[in-house]
Protein backbone atom coordinates (compact mmCIF):
# COMPACT_ATOMS: atom_id res chain seq x y z
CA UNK A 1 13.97 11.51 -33.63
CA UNK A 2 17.12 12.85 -32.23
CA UNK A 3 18.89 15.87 -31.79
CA UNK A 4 22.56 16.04 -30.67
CA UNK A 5 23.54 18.47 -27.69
CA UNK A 6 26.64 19.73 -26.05
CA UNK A 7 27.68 17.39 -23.22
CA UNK A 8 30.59 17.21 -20.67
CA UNK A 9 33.32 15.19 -21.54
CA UNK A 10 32.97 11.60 -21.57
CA UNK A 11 28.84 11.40 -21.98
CA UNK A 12 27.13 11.72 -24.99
CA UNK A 13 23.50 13.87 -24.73
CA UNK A 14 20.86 13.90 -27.17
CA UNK A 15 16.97 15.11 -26.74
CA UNK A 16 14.85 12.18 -27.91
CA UNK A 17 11.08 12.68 -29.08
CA UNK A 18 8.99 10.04 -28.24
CA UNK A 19 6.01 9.11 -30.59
CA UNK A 20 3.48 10.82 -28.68
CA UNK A 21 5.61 14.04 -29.15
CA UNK A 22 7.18 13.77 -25.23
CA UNK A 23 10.73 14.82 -24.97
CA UNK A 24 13.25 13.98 -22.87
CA UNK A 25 17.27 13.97 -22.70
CA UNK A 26 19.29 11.25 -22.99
CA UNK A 27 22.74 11.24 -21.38
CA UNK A 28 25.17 8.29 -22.30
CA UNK A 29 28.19 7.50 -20.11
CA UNK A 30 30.51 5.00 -19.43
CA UNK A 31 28.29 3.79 -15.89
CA UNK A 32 25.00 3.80 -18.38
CA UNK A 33 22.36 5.98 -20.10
CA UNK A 34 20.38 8.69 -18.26
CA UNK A 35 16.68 9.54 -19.64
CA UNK A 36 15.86 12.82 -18.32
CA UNK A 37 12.54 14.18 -18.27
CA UNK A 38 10.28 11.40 -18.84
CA UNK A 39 6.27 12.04 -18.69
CA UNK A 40 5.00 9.82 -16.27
CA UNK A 41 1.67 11.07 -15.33
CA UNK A 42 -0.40 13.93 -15.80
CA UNK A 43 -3.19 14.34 -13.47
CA UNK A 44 -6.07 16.06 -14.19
CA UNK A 45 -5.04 16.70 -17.63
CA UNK A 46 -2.90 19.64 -15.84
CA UNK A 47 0.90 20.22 -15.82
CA UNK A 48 2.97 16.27 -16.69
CA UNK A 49 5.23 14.65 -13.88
CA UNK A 50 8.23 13.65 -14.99
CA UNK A 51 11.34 11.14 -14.11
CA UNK A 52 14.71 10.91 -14.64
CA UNK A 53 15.39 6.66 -15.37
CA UNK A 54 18.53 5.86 -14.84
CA UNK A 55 19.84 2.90 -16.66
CA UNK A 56 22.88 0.32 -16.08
CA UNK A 57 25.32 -0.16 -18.50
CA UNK A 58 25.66 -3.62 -20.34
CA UNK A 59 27.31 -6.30 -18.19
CA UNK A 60 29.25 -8.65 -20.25
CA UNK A 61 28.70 -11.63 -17.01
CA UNK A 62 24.59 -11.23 -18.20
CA UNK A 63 25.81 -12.21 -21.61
CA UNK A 64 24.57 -10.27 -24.68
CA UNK A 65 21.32 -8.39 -24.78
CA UNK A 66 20.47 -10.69 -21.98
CA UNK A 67 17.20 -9.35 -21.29
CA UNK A 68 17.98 -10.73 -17.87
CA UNK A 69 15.77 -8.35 -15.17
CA UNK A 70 17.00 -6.07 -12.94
CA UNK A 71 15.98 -4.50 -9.59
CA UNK A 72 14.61 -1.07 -9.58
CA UNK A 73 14.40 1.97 -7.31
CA UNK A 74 12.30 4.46 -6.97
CA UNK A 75 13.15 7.98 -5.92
CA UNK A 76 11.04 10.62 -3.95
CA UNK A 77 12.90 14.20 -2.94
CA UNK A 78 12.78 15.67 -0.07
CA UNK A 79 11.91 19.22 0.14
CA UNK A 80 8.77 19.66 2.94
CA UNK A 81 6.45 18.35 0.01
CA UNK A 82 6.91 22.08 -1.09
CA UNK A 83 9.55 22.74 -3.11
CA UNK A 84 12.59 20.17 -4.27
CA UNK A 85 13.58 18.42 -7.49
CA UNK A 86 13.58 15.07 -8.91
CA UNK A 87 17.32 13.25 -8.65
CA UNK A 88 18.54 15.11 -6.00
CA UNK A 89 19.19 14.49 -2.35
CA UNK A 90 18.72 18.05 -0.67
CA UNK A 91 21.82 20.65 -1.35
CA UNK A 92 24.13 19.34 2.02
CA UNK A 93 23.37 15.76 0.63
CA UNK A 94 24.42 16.73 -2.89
CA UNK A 95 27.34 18.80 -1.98
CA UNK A 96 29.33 15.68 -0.70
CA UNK A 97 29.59 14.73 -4.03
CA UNK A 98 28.76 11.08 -3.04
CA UNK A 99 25.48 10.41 -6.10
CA UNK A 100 23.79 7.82 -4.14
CA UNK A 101 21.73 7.51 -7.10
CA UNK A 102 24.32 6.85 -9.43
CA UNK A 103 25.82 4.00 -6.63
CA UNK A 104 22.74 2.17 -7.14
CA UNK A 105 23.41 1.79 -10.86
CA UNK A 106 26.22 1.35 -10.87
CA UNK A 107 25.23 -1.66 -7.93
CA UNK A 108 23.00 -2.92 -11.12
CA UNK A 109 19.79 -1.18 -10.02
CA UNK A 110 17.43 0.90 -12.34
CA UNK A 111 16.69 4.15 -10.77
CA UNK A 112 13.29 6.22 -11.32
CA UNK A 113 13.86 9.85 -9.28
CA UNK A 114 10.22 11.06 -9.76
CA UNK A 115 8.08 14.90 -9.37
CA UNK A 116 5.29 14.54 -7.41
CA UNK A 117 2.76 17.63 -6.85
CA UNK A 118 3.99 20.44 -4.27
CA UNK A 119 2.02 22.24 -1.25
CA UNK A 120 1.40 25.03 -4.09
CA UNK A 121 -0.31 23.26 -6.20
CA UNK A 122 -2.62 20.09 -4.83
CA UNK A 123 -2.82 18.91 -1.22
CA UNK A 124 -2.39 15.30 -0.06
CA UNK A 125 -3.09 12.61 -0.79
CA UNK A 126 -2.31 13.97 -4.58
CA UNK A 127 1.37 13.97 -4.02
CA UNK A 128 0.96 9.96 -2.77
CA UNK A 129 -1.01 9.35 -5.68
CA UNK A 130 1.79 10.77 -7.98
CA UNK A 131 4.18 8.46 -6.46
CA UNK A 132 1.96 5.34 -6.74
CA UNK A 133 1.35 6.93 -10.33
CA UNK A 134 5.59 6.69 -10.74
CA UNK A 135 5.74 3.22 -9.25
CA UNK A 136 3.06 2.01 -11.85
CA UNK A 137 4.95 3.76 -14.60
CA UNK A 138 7.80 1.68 -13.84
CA UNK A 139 5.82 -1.75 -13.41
CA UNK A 140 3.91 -0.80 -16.74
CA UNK A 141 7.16 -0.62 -19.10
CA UNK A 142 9.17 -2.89 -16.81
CA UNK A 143 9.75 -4.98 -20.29
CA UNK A 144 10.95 -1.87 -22.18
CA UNK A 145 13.96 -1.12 -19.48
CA UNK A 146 14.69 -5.08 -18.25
CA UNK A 147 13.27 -4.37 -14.91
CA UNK A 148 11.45 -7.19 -13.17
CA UNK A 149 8.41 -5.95 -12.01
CA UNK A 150 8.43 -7.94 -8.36
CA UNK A 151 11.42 -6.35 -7.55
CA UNK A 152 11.10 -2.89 -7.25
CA UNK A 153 11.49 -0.91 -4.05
CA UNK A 154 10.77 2.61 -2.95
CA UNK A 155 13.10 5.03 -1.27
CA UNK A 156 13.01 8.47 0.03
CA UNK A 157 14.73 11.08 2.24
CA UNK A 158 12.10 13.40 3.97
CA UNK A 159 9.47 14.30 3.02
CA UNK A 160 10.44 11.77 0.28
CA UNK A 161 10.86 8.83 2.51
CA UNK A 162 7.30 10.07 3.98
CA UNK A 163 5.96 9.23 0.50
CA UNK A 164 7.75 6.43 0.20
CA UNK A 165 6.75 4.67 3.42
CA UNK A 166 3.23 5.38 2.56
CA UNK A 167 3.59 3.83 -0.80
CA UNK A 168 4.77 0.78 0.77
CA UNK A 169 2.28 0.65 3.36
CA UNK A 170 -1.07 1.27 1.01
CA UNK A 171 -0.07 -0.80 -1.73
CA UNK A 172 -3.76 -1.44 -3.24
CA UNK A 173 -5.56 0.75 -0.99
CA UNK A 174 -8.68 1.17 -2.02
CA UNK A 175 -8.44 4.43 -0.47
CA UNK A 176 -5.99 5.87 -2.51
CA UNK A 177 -6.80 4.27 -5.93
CA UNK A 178 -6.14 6.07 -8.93
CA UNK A 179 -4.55 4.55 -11.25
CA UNK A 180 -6.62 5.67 -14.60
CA UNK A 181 -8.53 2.30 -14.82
CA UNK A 182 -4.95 0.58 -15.84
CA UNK A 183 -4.92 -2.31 -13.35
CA UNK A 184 -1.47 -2.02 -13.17
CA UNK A 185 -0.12 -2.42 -9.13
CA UNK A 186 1.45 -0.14 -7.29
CA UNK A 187 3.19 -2.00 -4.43
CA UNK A 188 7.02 -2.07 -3.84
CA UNK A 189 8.57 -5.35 -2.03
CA UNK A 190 10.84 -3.49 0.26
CA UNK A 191 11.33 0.46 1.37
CA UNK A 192 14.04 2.72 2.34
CA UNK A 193 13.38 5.97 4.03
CA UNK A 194 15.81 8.71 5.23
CA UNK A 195 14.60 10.91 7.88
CA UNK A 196 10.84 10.64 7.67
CA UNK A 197 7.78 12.40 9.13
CA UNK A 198 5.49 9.11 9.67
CA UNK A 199 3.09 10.37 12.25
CA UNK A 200 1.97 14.31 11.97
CA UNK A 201 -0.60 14.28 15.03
CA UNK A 202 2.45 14.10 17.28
CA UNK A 203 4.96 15.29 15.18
CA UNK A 204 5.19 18.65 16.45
CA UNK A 205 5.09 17.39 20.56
CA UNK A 206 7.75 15.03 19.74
CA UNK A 207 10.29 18.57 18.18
CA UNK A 208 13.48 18.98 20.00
CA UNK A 209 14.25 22.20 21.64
CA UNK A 210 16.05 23.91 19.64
CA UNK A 211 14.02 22.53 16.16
CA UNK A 212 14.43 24.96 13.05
CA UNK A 213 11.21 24.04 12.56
CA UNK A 214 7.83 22.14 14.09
CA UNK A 215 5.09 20.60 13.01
CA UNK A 216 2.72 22.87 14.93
CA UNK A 217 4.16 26.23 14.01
CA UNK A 218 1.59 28.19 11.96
CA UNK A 219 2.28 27.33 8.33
CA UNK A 220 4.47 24.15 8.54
CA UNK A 221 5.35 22.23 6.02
CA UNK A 222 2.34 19.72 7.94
CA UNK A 223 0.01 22.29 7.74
CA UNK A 224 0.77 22.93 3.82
CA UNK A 225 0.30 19.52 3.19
CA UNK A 226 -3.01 18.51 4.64
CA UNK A 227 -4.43 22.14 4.65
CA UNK A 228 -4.81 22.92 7.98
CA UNK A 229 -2.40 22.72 10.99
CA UNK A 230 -2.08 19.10 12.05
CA UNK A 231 -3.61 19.85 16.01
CA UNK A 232 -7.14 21.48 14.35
CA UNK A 233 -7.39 18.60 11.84
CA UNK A 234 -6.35 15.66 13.59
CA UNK A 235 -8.12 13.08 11.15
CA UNK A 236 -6.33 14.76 8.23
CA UNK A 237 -3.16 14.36 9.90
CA UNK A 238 -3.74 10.80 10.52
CA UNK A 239 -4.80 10.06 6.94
CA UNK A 240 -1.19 11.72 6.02
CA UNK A 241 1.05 9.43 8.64
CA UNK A 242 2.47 6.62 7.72
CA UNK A 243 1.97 4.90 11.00
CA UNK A 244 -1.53 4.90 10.69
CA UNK A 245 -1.30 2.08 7.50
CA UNK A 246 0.98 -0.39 9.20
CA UNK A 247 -0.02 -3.82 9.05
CA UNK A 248 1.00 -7.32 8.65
CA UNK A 249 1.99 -8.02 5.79
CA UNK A 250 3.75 -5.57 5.18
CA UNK A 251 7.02 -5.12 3.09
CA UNK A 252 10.28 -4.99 4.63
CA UNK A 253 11.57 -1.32 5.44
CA UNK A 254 15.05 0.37 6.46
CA UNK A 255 14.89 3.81 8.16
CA UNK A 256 17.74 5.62 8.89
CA UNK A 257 17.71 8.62 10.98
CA UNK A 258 19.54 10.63 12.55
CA UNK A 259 19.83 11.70 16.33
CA UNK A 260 19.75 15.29 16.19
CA UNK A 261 17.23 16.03 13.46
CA UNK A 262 16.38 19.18 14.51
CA UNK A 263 13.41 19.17 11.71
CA UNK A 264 11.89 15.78 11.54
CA UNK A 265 12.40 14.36 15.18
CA UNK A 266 14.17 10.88 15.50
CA UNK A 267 11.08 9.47 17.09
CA UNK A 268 9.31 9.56 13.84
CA UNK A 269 11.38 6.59 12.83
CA UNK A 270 11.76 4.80 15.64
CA UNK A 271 7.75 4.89 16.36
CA UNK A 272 7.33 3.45 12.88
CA UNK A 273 10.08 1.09 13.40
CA UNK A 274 8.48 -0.20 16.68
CA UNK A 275 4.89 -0.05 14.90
CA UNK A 276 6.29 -2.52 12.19
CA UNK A 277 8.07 -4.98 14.97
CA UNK A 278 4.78 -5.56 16.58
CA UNK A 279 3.31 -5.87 13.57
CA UNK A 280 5.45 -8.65 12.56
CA UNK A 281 6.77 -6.75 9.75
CA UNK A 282 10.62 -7.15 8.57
CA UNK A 283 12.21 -3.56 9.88
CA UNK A 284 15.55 -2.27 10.14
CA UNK A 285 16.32 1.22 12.48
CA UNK A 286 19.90 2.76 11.49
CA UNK A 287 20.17 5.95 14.20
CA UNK A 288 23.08 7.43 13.38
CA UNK A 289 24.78 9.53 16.38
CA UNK A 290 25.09 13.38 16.01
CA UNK A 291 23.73 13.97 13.25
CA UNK A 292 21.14 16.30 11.58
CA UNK A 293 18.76 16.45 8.63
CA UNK A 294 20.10 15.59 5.74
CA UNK A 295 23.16 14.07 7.41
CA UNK A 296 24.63 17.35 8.42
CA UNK A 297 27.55 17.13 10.95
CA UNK A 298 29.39 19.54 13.64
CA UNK A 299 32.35 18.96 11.84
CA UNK A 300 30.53 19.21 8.10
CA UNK A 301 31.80 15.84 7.26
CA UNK A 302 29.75 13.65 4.53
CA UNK A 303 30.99 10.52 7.15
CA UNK A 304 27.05 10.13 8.30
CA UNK A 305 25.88 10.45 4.01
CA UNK A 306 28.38 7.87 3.77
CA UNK A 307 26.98 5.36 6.19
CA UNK A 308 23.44 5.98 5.23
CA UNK A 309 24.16 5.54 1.64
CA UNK A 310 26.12 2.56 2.09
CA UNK A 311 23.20 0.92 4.05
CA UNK A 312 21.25 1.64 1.60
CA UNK A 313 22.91 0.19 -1.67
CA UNK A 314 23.67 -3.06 1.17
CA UNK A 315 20.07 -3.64 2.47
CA UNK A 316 18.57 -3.33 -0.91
CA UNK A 317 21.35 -5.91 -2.38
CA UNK A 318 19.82 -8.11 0.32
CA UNK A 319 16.25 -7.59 -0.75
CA UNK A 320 17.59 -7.78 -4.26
CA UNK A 321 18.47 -11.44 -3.58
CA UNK A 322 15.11 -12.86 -1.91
């Protein structure tokens, strides 16, 4: 059933309800259709997680109704796992205007922007099981949206790319299994990650001097996360780091960083960068020079944004085409 809404000019909006009563919006523009506020998961029987799916439009080269597959992305926020909303980037991000997200489908990518659970509500490793729950969602109805279901990749900026990398790097863990008896996997073949804690035991040593914030300060984001500051639970904060899954075999990442985070410190990346060389794994660093957490500049330019999102849309082309 549909219901016609008010929409900006050029895009057509409707709420769709599903058969199993879920409703979402659909947005329809000339790049493609938007489905807002798809249910995803719900765990525990508690509050659904929901995704925005982002769809290409019709490409007369693919020939009519095709059916041909198509890469597909998967979005984590940012946020400090504690506050943050599906399909954006962080405010400075989204104020340059730039819509990675919309680049990618417009690059022919299908985008999933997913919730995952927040410090307020559930402690990890529920938010990583939300995001393998997302990256199974996709998988599952890969049919229904043309999406081929060994190409889809994970990406994330923060404490997104955090989530990210770890979905990457415990793809069938039994560790972390939870996926409702389904079967369905919840690997990615490739993983982008802007600015990403990856190793909380010495996350707070490794803050710059003048950090807005640390790991180790009383509260942190960490310490919200795991439930305890990161120096009095030490194994906690090691079952939370990325680093601590890398392995051979493992899929190809990009992490771009930049060099004066002053709240996720550059060496975050660079030790998981250096952890996936000796590992043998494919791994890409991008450090990009002066500049800050969400690509924040001196000057307020969106020139670092630019470069990260255009390495981005390029290295995932390239995975696109193995």
């Amino acid at each position: 059933m549909t219901q016609p809404t008010p929409g900006l000019s050029g895009s057509h909006h409707r709420i769709i309800t599903g058969q199993n009563g879920a409703v979402h919006m659909e947005s329809t523009t000339t790049a493609g259709r938007i489905l807002r506020g798809i249910e995803f998961a719900r765990p525990g029987g508690g509050a659904p997680l929901l995704l925005d799916l982002y769809l290409p439009a019709a490409d007369p080269a693919r020939g009519p109704a095709s059916g041909a597959p198509r890469p597909a992305v998967v979005h984590f926020h940012g946020g400090g796992w504690r506050t943050g909303e599906r399909s954006s980037l962080g405010p400075t991000v989204d104020s340059f205007g730039l819509s990675p997200i919309e680049q990618l489908v417009d690059a022919g990518f299908v985008v999933a922007s997913a919730d995952y659970r927040l410090t307020d509500s559930a402690t990890f490793p529920a938010q990583l099981h939300d995001a393998k729950a997302a990256v199974r969602w996709v998988r599952a109805h890969a049919a229904d949206y043309d999406v081929d279901p060994g190409r889809i990749y994970a990406w994330g900026d923060s404490a997104g790319g955090h989530l990210a990398s770890l979905v990457g790097l415990t793809a069938g863990s039994a560790a972390f299994a939870d996926d409702g008896g389904t079967g369905t996997a919840d690997g990615v073949a490739a993983v982008v990650a802007w600015y990403p804690p990856t190793d909380l035991v010495r996350m707070g040593a490794q803050a710059r001097p003048d950090a807005v914030a640390s790991a180790d300060d009383p509260g942190s984001r960490e310490a919200l996360l795991i439930g305890a500051q990161p120096a009095d639970a030490p194994d906690k904060a090691t079952a939370a780091s990325p680093l601590t899954y890398v392995h051979t075999g493992a899929p190809a990442f990009l992490l771009i960083h930049g060099t004066d985070d002053r709240f996720v410190p550059t060496a975050q990346s660079t030790a998981l960068a250096g952890a996936l060389e000796d590992a043998g794994a494919a791994v890409e660093l991008l450090l990009l020079d002066g500049a800050d957490h969400m690509w924040s500049t001196p000057d307020g330019s969106s020139a670092a944004a630019e470069t990260a999102t255009a390495a981005t849309l390029d290295f995932l082309r390239r995975q696109s085409e193995h």
